[in-house]
N, C-alpha and C. Protein backbone atom coordinates (compact mmCIF):
# COMPACT_ATOMS: atom_id res chain seq x y z
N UNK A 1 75.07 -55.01 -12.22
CA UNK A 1 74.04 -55.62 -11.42
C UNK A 1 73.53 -54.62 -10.40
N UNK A 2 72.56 -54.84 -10.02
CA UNK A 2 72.23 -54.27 -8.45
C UNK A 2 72.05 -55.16 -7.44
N UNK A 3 71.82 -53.93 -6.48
CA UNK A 3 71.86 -54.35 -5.13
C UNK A 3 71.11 -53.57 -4.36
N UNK A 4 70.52 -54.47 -3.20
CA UNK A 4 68.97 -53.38 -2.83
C UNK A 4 69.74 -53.21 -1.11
N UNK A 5 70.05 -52.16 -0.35
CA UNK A 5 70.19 -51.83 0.97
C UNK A 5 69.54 -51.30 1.69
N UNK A 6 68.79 -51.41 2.12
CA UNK A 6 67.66 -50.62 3.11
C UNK A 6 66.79 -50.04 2.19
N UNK A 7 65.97 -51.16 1.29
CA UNK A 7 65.18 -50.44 0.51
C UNK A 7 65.68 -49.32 -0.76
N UNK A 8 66.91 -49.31 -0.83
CA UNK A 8 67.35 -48.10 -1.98
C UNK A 8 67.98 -49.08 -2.62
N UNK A 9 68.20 -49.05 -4.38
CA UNK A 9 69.18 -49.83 -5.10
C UNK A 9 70.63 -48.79 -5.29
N UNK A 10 71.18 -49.69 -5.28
CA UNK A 10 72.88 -49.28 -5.54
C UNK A 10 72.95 -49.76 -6.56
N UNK A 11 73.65 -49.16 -7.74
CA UNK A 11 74.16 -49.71 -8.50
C UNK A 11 75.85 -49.81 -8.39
N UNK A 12 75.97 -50.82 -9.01
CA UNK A 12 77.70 -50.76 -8.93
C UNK A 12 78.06 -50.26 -9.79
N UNK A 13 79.88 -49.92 -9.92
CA UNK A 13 80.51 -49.56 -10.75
C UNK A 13 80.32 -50.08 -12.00
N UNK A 14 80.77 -51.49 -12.27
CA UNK A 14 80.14 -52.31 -12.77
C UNK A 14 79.03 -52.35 -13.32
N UNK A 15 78.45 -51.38 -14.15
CA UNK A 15 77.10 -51.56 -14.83
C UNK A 15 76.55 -52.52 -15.64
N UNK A 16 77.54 -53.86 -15.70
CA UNK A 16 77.30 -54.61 -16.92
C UNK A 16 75.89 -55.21 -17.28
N UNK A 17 75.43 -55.36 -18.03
CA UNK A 17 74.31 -55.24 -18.94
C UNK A 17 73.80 -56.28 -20.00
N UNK A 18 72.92 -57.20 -19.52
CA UNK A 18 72.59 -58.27 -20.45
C UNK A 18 71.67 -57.83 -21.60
N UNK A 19 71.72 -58.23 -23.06
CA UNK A 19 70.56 -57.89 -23.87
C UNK A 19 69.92 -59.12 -23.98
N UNK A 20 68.93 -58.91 -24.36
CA UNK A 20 68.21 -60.28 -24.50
C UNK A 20 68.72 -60.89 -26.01
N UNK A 21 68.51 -62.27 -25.81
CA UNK A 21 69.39 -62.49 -27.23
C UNK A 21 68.30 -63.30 -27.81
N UNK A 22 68.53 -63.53 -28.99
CA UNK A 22 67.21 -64.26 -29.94
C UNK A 22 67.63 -65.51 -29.89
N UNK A 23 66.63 -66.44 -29.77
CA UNK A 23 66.44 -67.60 -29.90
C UNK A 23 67.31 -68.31 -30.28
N UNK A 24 68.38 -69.51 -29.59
CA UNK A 24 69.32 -70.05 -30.28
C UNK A 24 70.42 -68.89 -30.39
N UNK A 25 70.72 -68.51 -30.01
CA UNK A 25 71.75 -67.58 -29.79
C UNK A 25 72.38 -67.22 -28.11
N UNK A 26 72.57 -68.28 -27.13
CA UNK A 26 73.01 -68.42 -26.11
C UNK A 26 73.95 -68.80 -26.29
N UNK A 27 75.15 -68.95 -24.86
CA UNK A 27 76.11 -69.33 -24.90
C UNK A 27 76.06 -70.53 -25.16
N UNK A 28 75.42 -71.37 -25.05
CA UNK A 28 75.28 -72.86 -24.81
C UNK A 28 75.30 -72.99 -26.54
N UNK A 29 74.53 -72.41 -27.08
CA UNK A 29 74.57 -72.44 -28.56
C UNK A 29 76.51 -72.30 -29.31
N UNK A 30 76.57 -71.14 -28.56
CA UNK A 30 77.68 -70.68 -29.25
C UNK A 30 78.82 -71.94 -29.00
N UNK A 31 78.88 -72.47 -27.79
CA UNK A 31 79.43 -73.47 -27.45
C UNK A 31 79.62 -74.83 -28.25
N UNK A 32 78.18 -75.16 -28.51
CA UNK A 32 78.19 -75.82 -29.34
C UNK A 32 78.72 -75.83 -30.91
N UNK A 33 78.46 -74.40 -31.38
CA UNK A 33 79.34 -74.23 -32.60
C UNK A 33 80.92 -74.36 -32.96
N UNK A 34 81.00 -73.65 -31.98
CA UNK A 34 82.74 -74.17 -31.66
C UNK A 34 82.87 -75.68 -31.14
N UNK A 35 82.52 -76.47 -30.73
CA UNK A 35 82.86 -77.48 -30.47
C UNK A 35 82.37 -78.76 -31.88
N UNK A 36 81.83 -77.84 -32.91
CA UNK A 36 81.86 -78.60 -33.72
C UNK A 36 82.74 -78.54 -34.92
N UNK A 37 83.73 -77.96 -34.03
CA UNK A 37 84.93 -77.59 -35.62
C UNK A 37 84.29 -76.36 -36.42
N UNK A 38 83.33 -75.61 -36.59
CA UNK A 38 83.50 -74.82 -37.99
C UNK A 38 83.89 -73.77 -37.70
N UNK A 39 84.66 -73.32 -38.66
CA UNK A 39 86.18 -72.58 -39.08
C UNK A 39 85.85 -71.39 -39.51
N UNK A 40 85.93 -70.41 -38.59
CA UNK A 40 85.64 -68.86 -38.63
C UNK A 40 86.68 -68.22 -39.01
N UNK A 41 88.54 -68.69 -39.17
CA UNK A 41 89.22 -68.42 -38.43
C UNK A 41 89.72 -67.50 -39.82
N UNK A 42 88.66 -67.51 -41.30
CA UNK A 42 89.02 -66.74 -42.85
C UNK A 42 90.59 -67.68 -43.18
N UNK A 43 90.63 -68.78 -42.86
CA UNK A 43 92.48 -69.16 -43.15
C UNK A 43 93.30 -68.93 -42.35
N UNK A 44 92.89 -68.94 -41.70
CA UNK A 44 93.98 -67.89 -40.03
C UNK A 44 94.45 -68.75 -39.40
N UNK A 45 96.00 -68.84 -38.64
CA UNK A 45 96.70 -69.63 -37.83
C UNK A 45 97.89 -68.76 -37.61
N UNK A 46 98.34 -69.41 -36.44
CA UNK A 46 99.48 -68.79 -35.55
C UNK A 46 100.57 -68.54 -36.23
N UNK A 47 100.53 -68.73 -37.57
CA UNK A 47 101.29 -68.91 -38.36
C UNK A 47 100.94 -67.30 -39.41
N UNK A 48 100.21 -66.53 -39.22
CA UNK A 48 99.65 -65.42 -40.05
C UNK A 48 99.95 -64.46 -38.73
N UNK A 49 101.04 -63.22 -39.76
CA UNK A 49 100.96 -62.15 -39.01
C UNK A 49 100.44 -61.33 -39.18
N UNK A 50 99.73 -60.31 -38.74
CA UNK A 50 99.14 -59.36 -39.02
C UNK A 50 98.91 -57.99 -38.03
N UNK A 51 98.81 -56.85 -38.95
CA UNK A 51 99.44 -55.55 -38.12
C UNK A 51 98.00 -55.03 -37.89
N UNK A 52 98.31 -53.89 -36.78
CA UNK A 52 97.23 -53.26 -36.35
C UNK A 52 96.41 -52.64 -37.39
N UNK A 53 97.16 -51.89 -38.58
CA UNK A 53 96.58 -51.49 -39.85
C UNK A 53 95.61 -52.00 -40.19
N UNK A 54 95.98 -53.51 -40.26
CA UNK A 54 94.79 -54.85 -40.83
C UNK A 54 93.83 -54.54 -40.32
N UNK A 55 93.65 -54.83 -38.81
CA UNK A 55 92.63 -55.15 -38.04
C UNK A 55 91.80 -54.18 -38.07
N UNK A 56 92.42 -52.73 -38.16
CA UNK A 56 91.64 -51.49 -38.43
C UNK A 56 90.91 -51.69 -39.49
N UNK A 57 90.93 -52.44 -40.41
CA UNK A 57 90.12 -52.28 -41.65
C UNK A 57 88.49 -52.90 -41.42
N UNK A 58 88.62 -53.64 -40.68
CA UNK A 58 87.76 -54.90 -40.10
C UNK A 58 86.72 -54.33 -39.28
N UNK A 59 85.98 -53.52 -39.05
CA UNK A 59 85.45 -52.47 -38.05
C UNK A 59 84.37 -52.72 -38.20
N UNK A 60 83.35 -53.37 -38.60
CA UNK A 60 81.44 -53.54 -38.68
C UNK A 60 81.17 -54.68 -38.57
N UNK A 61 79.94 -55.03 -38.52
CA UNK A 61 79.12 -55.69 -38.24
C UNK A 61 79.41 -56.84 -39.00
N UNK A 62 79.55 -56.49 -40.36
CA UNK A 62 79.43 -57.60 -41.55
C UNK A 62 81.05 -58.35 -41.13
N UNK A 63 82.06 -57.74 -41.01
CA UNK A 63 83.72 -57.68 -41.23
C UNK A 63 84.25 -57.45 -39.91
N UNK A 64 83.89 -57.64 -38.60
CA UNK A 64 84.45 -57.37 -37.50
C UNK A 64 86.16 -58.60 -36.88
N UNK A 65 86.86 -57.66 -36.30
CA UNK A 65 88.34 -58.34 -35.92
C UNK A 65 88.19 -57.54 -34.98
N UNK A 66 88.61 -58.45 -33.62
CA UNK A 66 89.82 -57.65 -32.45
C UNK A 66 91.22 -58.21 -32.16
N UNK A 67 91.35 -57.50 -31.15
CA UNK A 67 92.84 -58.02 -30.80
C UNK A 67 92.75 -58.69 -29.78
N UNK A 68 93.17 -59.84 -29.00
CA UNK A 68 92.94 -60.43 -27.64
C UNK A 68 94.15 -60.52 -27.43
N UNK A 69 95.04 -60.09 -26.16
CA UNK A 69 96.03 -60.82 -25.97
C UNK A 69 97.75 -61.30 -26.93
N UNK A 70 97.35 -60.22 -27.78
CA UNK A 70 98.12 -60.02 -28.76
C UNK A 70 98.08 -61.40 -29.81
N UNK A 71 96.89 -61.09 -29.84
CA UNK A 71 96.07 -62.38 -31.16
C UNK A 71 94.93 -61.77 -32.03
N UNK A 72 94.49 -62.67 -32.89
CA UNK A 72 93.70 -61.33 -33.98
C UNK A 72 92.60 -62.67 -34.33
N UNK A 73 91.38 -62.14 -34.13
CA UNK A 73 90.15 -62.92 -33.78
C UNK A 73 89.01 -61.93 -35.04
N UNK A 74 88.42 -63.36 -36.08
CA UNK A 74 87.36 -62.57 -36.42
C UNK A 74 85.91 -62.87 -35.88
N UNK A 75 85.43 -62.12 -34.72
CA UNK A 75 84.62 -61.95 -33.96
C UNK A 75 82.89 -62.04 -34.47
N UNK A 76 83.19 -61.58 -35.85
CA UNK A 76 81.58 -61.60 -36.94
C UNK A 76 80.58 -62.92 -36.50
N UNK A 77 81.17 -63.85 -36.69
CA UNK A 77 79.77 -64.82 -36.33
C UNK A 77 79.49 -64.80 -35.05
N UNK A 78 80.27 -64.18 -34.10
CA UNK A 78 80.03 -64.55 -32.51
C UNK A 78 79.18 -63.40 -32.13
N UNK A 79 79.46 -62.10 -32.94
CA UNK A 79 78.54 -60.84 -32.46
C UNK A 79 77.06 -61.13 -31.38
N UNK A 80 76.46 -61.49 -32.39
CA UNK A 80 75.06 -62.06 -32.05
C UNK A 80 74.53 -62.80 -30.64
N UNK A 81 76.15 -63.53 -30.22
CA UNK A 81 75.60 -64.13 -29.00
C UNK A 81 76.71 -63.62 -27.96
N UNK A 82 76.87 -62.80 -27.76
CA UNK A 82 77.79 -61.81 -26.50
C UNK A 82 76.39 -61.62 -25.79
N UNK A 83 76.46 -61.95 -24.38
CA UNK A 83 75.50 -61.50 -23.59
C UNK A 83 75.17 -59.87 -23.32
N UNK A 84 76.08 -59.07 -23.89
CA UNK A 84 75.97 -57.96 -23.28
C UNK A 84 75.34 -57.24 -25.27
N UNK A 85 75.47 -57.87 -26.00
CA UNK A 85 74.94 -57.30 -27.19
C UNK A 85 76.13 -56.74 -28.16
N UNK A 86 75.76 -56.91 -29.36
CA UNK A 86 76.19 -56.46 -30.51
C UNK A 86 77.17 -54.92 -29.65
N UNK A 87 76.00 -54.37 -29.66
CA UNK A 87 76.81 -52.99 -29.37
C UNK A 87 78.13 -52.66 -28.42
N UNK A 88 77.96 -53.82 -27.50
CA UNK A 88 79.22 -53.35 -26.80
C UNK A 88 80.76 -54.05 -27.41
N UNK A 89 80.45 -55.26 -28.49
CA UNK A 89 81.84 -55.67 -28.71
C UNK A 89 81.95 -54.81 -29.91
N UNK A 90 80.65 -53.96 -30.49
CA UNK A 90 81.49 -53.21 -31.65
C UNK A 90 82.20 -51.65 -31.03
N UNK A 91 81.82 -51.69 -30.04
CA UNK A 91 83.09 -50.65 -28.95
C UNK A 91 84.70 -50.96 -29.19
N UNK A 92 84.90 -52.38 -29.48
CA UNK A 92 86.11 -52.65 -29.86
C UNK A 92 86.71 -53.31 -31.15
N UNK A 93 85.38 -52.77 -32.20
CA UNK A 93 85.71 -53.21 -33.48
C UNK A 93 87.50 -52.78 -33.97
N UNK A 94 88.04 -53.57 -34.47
CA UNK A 94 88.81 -53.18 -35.41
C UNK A 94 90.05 -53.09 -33.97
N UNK A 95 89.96 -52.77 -33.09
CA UNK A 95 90.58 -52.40 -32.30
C UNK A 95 91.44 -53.75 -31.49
N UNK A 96 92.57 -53.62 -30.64
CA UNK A 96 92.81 -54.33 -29.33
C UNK A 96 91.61 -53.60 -28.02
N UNK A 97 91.43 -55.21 -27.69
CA UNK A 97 90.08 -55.09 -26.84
C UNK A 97 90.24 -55.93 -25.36
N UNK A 98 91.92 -55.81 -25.38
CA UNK A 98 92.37 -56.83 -24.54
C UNK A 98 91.91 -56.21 -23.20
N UNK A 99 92.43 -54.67 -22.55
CA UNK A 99 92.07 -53.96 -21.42
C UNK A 99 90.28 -53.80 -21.16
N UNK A 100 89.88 -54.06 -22.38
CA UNK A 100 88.16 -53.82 -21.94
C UNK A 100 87.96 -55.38 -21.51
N UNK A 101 88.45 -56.57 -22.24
CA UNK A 101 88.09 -58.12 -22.42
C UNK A 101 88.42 -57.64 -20.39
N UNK A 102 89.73 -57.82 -20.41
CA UNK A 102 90.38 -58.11 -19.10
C UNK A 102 89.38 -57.06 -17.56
N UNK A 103 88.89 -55.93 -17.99
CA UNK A 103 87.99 -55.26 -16.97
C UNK A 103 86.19 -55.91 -16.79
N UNK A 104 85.95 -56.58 -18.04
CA UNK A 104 84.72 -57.14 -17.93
C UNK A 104 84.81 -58.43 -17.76
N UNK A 105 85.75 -59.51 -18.29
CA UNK A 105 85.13 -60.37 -18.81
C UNK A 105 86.74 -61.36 -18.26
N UNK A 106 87.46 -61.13 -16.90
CA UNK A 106 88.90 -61.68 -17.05
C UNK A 106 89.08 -63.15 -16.71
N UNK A 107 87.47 -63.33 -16.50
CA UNK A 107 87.61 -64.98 -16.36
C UNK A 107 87.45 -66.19 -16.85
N UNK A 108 86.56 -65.22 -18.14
CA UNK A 108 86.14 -65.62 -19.36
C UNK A 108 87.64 -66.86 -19.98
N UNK A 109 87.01 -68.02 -20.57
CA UNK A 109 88.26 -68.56 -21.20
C UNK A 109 87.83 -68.23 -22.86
N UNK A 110 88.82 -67.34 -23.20
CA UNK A 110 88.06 -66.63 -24.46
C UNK A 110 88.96 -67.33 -25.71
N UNK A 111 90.22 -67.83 -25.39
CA UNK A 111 90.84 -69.27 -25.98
C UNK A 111 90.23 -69.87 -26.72
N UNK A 112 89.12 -70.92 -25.49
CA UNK A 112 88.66 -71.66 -26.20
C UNK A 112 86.92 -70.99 -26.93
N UNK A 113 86.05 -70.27 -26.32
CA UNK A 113 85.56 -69.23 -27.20
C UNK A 113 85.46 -69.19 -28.62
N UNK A 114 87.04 -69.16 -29.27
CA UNK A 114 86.89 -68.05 -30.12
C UNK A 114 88.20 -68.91 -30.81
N UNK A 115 88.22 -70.19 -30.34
CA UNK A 115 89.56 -70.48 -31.03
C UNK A 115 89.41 -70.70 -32.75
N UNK A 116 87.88 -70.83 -33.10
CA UNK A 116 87.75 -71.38 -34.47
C UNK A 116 87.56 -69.74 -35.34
N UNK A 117 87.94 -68.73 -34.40
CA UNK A 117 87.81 -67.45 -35.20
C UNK A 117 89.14 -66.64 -34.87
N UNK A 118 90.11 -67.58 -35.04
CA UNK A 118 91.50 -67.09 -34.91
C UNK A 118 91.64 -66.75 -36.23
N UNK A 119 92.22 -65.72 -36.35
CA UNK A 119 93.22 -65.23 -37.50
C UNK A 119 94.62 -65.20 -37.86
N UNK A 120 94.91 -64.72 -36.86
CA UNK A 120 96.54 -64.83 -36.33
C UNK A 120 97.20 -63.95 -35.15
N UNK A 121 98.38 -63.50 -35.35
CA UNK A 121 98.97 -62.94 -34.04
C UNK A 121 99.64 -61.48 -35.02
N UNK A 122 99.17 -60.87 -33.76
CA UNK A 122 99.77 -59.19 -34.06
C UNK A 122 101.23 -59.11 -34.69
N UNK A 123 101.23 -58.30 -35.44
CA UNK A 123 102.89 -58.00 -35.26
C UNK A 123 103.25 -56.39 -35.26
N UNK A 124 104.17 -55.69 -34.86
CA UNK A 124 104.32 -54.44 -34.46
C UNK A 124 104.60 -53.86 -36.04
C-alpha cells in the first residue's frame, strides 16, 4: 500500500499488490464455491499421505499443489481469484508456501478457504 507524508508517497515494505480480477472471480465468489460443497480436493483427505516429491510434480497453472501448514492443497481452481494474481501463488507452485502464506496473508483463515481443495498431509 501507500502512504502520502508531506506530500511524498512512502511505500512500505509491504508492497502487496492487487490485480484486477475478471468478473465473478472475487472473494465473495470464491466463497461461495466453497460453501457449496464442490470437491477440488482430486480424492484427498487427512487420510492421504503425501511427500514433497509429489507436490513437486504439481507446479503450473493447469496442475498446481502447495503445502500449507504441513497440508497439501490443490490450489488450480482458486488461482484465478487470489487478489494479488495468478502470478504470485505460482511463486509457490509445487512448493511449501507456508513462510510466504504466514508473511502476507497470517490472518487469512485459509482452512476454511481451501478446505474443498485438500489433498492430504505431508509426510517426510
Amino acid at each position: 500500500y501507500q502512504r502520502r507524508v508531506r506530500g511524498s508517497v512512502l511505500m512500505a515494505l509491504d508492497q502487496r499488490q492487487k490485480v484486477p480480477l475478471a468478473k465473478g472471480h472475487g472473494l465473495a465468489d470464491w466463497v461461495r464455491i466453497v460453501s457449496s460443497g464442490k470437491d477440488f480436493s482430486l480424492g484427498g483427505s487427512l487420510g492421504n499421505r503425501i511427500t514433497k516429491e509429489e507436490v513437486a510434480k504439481h507446479k503450473t497453472e493447469d496442475d498446481c499443489w502447495i503445502i500449507l501448514k504441513g497440508k497439501v492443497y490443490n490450489i488450480t481452481p482458486y488461482l484465478h481469484y487470489h487478489p494479488g494474481g495468478v502470478k504470485k501463488l505460482m511463486m509457490a507452485a509445487g512448493k511449501d508456501a507456508t513462510s510466504l502464506f504466514d508473511k502476507y496473508h497470517g490472518w487469512v483463515n485459509y482452512e476454511f478457504l481451501l478446505k474443498n481443495c485438500l489433498v492430504g498431509v505431508l509426510v517426510a
